[in-house]
Protein backbone atom coordinates (compact mmCIF):
# COMPACT_ATOMS: atom_id res chain seq x y z
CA UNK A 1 61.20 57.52 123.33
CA UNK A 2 62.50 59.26 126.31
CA UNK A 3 65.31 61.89 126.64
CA UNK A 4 68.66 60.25 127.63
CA UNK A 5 69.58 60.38 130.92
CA UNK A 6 72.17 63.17 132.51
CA UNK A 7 70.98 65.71 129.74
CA UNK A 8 70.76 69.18 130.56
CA UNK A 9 69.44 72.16 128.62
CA UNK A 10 70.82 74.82 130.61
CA UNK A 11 72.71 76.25 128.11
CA UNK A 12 70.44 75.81 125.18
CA UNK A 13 69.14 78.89 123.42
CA UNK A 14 65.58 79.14 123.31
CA UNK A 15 64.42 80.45 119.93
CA UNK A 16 61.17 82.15 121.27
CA UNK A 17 63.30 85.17 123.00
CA UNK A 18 64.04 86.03 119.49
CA UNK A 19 60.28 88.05 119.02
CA UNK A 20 58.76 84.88 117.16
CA UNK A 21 55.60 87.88 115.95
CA UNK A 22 58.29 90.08 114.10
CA UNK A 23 60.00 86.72 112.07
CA UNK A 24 59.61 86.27 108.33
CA UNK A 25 59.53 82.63 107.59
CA UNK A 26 59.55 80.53 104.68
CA UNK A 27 58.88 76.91 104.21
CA UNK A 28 61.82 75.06 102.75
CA UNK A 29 61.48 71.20 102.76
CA UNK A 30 60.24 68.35 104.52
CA UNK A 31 60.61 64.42 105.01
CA UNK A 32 58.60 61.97 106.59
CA UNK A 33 60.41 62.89 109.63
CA UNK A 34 61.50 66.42 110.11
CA UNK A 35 60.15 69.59 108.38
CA UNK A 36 63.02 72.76 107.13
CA UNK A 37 62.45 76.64 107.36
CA UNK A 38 64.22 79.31 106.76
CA UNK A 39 63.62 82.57 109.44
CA UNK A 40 64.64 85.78 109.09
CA UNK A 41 64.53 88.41 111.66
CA UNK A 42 64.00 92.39 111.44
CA UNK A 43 66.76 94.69 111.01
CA UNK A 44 67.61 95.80 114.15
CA UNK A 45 66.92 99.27 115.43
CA UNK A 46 70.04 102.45 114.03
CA UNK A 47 70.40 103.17 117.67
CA UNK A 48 71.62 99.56 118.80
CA UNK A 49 74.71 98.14 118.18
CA UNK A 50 73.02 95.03 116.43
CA UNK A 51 73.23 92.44 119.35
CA UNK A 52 70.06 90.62 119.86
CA UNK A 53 69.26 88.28 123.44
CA UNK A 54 71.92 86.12 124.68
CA UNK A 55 74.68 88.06 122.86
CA UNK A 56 73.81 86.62 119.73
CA UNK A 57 73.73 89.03 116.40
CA UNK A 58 71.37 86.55 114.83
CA UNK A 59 71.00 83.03 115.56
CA UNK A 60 69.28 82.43 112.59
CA UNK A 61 72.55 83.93 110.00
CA UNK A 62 73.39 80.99 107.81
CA UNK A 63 71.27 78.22 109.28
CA UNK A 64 67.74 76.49 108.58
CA UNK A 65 64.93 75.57 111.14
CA UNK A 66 64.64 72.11 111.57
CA UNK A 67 61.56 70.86 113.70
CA UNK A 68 59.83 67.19 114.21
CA UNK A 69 57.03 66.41 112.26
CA UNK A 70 54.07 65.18 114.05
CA UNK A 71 53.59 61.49 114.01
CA UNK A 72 56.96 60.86 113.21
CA UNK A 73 57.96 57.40 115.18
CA UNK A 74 61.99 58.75 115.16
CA UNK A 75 63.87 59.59 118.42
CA UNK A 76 64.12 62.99 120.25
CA UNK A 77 66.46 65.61 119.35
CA UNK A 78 67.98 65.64 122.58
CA UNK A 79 68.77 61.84 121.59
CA UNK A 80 69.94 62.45 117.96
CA UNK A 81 72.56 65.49 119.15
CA UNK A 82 73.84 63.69 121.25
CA UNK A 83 74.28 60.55 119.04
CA UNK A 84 75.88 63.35 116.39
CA UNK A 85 78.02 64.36 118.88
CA UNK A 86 79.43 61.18 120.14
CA UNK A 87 79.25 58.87 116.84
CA UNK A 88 79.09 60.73 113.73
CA UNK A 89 81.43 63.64 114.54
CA UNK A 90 84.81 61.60 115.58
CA UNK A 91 84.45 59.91 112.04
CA UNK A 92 84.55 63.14 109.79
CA UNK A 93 86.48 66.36 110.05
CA UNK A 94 84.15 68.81 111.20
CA UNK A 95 84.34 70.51 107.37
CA UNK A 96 82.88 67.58 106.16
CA UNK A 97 79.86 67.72 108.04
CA UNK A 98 76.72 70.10 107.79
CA UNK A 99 76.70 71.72 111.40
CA UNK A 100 73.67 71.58 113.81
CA UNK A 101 72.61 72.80 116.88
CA UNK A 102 69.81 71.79 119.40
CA UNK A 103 67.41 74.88 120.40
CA UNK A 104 64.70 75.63 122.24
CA UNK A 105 60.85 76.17 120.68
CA UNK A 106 59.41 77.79 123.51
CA UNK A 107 57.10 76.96 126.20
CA UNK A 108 53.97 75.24 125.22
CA UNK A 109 52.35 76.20 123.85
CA UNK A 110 54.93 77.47 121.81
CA UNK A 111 54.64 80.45 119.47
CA UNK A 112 57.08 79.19 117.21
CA UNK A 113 55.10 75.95 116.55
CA UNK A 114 52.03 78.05 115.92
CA UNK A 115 53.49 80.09 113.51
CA UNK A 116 55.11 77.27 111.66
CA UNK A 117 51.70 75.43 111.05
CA UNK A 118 49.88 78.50 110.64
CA UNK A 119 53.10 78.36 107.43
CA UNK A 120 52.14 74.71 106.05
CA UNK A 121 48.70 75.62 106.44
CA UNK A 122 49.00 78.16 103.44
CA UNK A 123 52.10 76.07 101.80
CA UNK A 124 49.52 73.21 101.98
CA UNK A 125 48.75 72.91 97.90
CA UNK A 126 52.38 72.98 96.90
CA UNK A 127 53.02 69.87 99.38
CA UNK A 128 53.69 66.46 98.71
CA UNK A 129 50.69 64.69 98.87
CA UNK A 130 51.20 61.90 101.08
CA UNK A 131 52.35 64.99 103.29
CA UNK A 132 49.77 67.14 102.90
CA UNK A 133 47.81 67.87 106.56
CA UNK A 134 51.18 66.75 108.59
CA UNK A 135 52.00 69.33 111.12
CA UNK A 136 54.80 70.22 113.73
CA UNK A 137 55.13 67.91 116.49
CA UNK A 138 52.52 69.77 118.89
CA UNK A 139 54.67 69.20 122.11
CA UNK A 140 57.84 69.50 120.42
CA UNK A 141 60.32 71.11 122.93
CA UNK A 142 63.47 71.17 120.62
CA UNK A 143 64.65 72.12 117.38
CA UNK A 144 67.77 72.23 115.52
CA UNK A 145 69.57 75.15 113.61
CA UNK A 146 71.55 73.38 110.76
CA UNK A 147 73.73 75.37 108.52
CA UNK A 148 72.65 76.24 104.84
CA UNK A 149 74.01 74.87 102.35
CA UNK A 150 72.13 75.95 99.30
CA UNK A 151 73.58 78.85 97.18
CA UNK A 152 74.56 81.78 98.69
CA UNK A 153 73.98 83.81 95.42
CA UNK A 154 71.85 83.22 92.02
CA UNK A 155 75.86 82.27 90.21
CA UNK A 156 76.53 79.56 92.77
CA UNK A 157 76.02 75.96 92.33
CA UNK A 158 74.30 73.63 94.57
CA UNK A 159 74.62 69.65 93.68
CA UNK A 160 72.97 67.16 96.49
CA UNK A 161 73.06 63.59 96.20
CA UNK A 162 73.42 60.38 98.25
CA UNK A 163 76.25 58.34 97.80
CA UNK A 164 74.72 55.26 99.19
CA UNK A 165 76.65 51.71 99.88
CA UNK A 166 79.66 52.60 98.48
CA UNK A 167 81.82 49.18 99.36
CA UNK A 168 80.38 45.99 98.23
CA UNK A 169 79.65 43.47 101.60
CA UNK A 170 82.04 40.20 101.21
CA UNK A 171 79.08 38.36 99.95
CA UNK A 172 78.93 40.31 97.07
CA UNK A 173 79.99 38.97 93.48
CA UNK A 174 78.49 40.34 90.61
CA UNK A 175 76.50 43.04 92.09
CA UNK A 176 76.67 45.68 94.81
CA UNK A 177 74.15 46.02 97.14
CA UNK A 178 72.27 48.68 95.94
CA UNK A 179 72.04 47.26 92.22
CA UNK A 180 70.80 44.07 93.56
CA UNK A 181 68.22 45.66 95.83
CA UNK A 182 67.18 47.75 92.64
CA UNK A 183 66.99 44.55 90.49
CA UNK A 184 64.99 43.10 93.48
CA UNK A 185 62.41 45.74 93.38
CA UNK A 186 62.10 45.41 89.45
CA UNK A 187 61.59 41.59 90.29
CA UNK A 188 58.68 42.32 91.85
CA UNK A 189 57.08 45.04 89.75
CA UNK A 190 57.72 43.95 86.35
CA UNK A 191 55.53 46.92 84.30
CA UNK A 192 59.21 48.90 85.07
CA UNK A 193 60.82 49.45 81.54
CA UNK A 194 64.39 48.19 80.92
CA UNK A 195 65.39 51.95 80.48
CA UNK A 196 64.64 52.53 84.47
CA UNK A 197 66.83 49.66 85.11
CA UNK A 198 69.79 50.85 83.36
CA UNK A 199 68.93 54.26 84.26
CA UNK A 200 69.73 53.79 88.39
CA UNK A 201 73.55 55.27 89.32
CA UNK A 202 75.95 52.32 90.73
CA UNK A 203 76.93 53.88 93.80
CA UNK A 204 80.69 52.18 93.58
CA UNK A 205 81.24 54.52 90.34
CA UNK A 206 81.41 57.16 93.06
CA UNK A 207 84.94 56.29 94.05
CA UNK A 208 85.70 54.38 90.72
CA UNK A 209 85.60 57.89 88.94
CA UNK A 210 88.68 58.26 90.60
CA UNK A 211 90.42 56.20 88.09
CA UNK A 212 87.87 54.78 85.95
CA UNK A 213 86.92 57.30 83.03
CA UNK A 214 83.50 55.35 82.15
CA UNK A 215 82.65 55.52 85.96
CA UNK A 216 83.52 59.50 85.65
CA UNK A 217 81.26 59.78 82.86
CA UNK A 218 78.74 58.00 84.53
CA UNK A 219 78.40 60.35 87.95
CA UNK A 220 78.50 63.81 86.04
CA UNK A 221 75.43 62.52 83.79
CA UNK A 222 73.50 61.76 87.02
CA UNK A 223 74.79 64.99 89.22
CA UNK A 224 75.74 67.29 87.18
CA UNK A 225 72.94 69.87 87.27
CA UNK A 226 71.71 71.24 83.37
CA UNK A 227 72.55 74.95 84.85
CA UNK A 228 76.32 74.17 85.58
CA UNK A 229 78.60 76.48 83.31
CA UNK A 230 81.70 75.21 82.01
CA UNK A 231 83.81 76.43 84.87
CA UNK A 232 81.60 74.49 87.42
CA UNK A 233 81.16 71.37 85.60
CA UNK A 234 85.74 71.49 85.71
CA UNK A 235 85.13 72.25 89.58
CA UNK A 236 83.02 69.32 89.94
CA UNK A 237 85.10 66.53 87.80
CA UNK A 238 88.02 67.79 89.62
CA UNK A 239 86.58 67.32 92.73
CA UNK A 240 85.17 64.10 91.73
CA UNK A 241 88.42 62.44 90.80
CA UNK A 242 90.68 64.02 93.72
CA UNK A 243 87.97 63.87 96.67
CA UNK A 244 89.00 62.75 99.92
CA UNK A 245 85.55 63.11 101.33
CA UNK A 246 84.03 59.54 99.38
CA UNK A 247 86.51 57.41 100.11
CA UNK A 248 86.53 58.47 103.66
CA UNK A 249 83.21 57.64 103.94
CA UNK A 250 83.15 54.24 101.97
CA UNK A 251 86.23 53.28 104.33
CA UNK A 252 83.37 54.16 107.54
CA UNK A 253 80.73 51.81 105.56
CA UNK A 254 83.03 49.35 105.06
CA UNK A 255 83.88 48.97 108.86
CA UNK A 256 80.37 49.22 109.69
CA UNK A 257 78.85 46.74 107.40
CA UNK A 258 75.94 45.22 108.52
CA UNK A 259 77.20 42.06 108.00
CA UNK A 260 79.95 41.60 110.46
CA UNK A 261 76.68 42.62 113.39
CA UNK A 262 78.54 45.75 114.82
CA UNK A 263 76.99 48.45 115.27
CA UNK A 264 73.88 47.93 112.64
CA UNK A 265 72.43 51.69 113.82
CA UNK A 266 75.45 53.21 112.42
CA UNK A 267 76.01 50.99 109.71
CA UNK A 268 72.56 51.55 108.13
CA UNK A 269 73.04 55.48 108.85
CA UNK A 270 76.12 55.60 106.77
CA UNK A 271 74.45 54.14 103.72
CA UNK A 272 71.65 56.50 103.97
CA UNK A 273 73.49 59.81 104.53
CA UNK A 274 73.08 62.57 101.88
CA UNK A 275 76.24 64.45 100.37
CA UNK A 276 75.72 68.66 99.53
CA UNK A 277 78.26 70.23 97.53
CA UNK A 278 78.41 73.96 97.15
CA UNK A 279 80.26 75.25 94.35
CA UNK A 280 80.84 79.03 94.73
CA UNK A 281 81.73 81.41 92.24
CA UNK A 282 83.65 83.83 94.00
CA UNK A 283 86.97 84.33 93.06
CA UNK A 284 89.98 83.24 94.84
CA UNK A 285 91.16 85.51 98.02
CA UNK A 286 87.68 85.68 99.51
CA UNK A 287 88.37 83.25 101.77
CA UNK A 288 85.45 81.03 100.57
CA UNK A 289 86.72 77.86 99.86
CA UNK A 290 85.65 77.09 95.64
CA UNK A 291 83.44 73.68 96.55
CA UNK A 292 82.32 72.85 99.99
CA UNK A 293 81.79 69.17 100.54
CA UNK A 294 79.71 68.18 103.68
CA UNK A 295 77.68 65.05 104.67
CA UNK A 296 73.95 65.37 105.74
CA UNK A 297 71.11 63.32 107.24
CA UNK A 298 73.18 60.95 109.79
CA UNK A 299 70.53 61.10 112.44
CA UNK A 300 70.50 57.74 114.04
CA UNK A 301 68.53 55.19 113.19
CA UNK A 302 65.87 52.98 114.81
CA UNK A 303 67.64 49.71 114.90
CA UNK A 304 65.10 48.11 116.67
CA UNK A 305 61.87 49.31 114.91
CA UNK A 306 63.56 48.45 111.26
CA UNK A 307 66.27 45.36 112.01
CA UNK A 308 63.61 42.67 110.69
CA UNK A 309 62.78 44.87 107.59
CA UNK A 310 66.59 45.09 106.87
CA UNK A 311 67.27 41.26 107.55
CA UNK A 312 64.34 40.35 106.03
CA UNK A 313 65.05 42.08 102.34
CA UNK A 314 68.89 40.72 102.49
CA UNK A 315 67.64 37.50 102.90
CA UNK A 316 65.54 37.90 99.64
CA UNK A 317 69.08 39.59 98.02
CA UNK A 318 71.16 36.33 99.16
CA UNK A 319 68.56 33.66 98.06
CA UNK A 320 67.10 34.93 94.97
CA UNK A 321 70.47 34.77 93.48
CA UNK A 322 70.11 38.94 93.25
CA UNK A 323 73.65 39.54 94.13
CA UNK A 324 75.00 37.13 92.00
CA UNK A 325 72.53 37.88 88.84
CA UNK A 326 71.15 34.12 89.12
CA UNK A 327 67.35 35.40 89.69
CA UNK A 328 64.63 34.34 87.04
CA UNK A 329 64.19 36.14 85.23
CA UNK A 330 67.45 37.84 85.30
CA UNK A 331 67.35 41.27 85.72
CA UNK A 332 70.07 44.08 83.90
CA UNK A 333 71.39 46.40 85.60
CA UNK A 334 73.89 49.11 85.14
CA UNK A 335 76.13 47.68 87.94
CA UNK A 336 79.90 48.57 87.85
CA UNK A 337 80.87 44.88 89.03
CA UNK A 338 78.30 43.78 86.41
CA UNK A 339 80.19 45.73 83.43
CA UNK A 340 83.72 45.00 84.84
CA UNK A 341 82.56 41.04 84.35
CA UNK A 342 80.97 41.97 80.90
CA UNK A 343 84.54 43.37 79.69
């Protein structure tokens, strides 16, 4: 996929000035897409004031190293900052989003890519499986800084989930789209145990826990890590049941929806986003705010590669009966719309 036109990296940093040799990296995550490190650089020298190239202290100070992954069909990163920029951002206040920024890797070949396989190469036994042997994109030009949002110390809290399709499409009944798909995919592998079934979150109790007390209940037994202390687990439900941030973004889906044919890239981007709350435990007057809420992974999608897989699978949600609970066999699920019905 080629770079959109009128782009111009004139003023994007280029990583590789920072003395790639002297970094100490370490291997963070990876998808089928992108692959996360953190880097660290060396102190600097007593006799400098600290400053490194291009007037920057440390580019790397609060931020992760995202790079493509090779054999990754998705579009450049060019392409997906500037889609961030001019879709995603005028939807959310910039505090509800986690922050990026497009760098340079280098010339090729780049240092920084070398060192970064040279990485997987001895984090290779502790990988996935099916990702075992993937590599950086070996061209790659571009990378992306995105800010950290894991715990700043061993007493804060770090909760990440995805809130998925949060408002029901108008052709749903008894089911929202997410419980359907799940009884779907039960449909067709059967060997899955009632207990999975009932075990899958409805995404609508996200917002219901707002006002609905079994919806509450619900969320906090499915986020609530088994480390939270008492004070954190209050943060949480507080923030649960006063949130602006879920709402907001059900309000986005629900103006998207796939089914009125605007915008489908966006639409299915929305439903696929993750959500990273930071609960810190420093006390008030630090100026840290107590829980950060910010939405993640809203690069855009490849409408064109995946619109038949997406029509396709709704049209096996519509006539199977899956939205409406009419399949055979019927399928339970732990659907909010199915348990409103059932009361």
């Amino acid at each position: 996929m080629s770079q959109s036109a009128g782009f111009s990296s004139d003023h994007i940093p280029d990583i590789s000035d920072y003395s790639p040799e002297k970094w100490t990296i370490k291997f963070v995550n990876e998808g089928a897409a992108n692959l996360v490190f953190e880097v660290r650089l060396p102190p600097s020298p007593p006799s400098t004031t600290g400053s490194h190239r291009n007037g920057h202290s440390d580019i790397f100070q609060g931020k992760l190293l995202r790079v493509p992954k090779a054999g990754a069909k998705t579009f450049p990163y060019p392409e997906l900052q500037q889609y961030w920029d001019s879709t995603i951002t005028p939807l959310f206040p910039p505090e509800n989003l986690v922050q990026h920024q497009l760098v340079k890797l280098g010339q090729s070949p780049s240092k920084v890519i070398s060192l970064l396989d040279d990485l997987l190469i001895k984090e290779e036994p502790g990988r996935r499986k099916d990702f075992r042997g993937t590599r950086v994109l070996p061209n790659a030009q571009y990378g992306m800084l995105i800010e950290d949002m894991r715990s700043r110390n061993p007493s804060d809290l770090f909760v990440e989930f995805k809130p998925k399709w949060l408002s029901p499409s108008p052709s749903q009944r008894t089911r929202c789209r997410n419980c359907a798909r799940e009884a779907y995919r039960d449909h067709l592998d059967p060997s899955h145990h009632k207990a999975h079934r009932l075990g899958i979150l409805c995404p609508l109790d996200f917002v219901a826990c707002q006002s609905n007390p079994g919806s509450l209940d619900n969320v906090l037994k499915h986020i609530a890590p088994t480390s939270a202390s008492p004070t954190q687990r209050d943060q949480l439900t507080n923030w649960l049941k006063t949130n602006g941030l879920l709402p907001l973004l059900q309000q986005a889906q629900a103006k998207y929806d796939p089914s009125l044919g605007v915008n489908l890239e966006l639409a299915m981007t929305l439903r696929d986003c993750s959500l990273f709350l930071r609960i810190s435990s420093l006390g008030d007057g630090t100026g840290q705010p107590r829980i950060e809420a910010k939405l993640a992974d809203l690069d855009k999608k490849n409408a064109a590669k995946k619109k038949h897989h997406w029509e396709e699978l709704e049209r096996n949600l519509v006539e199977g009966g899956f939205y409406e609970g009419k399949e055979t066999p019927r399928e339970e699920t732990n659907c909010l719309l199915e348990r409103i019905k059932r009361n």
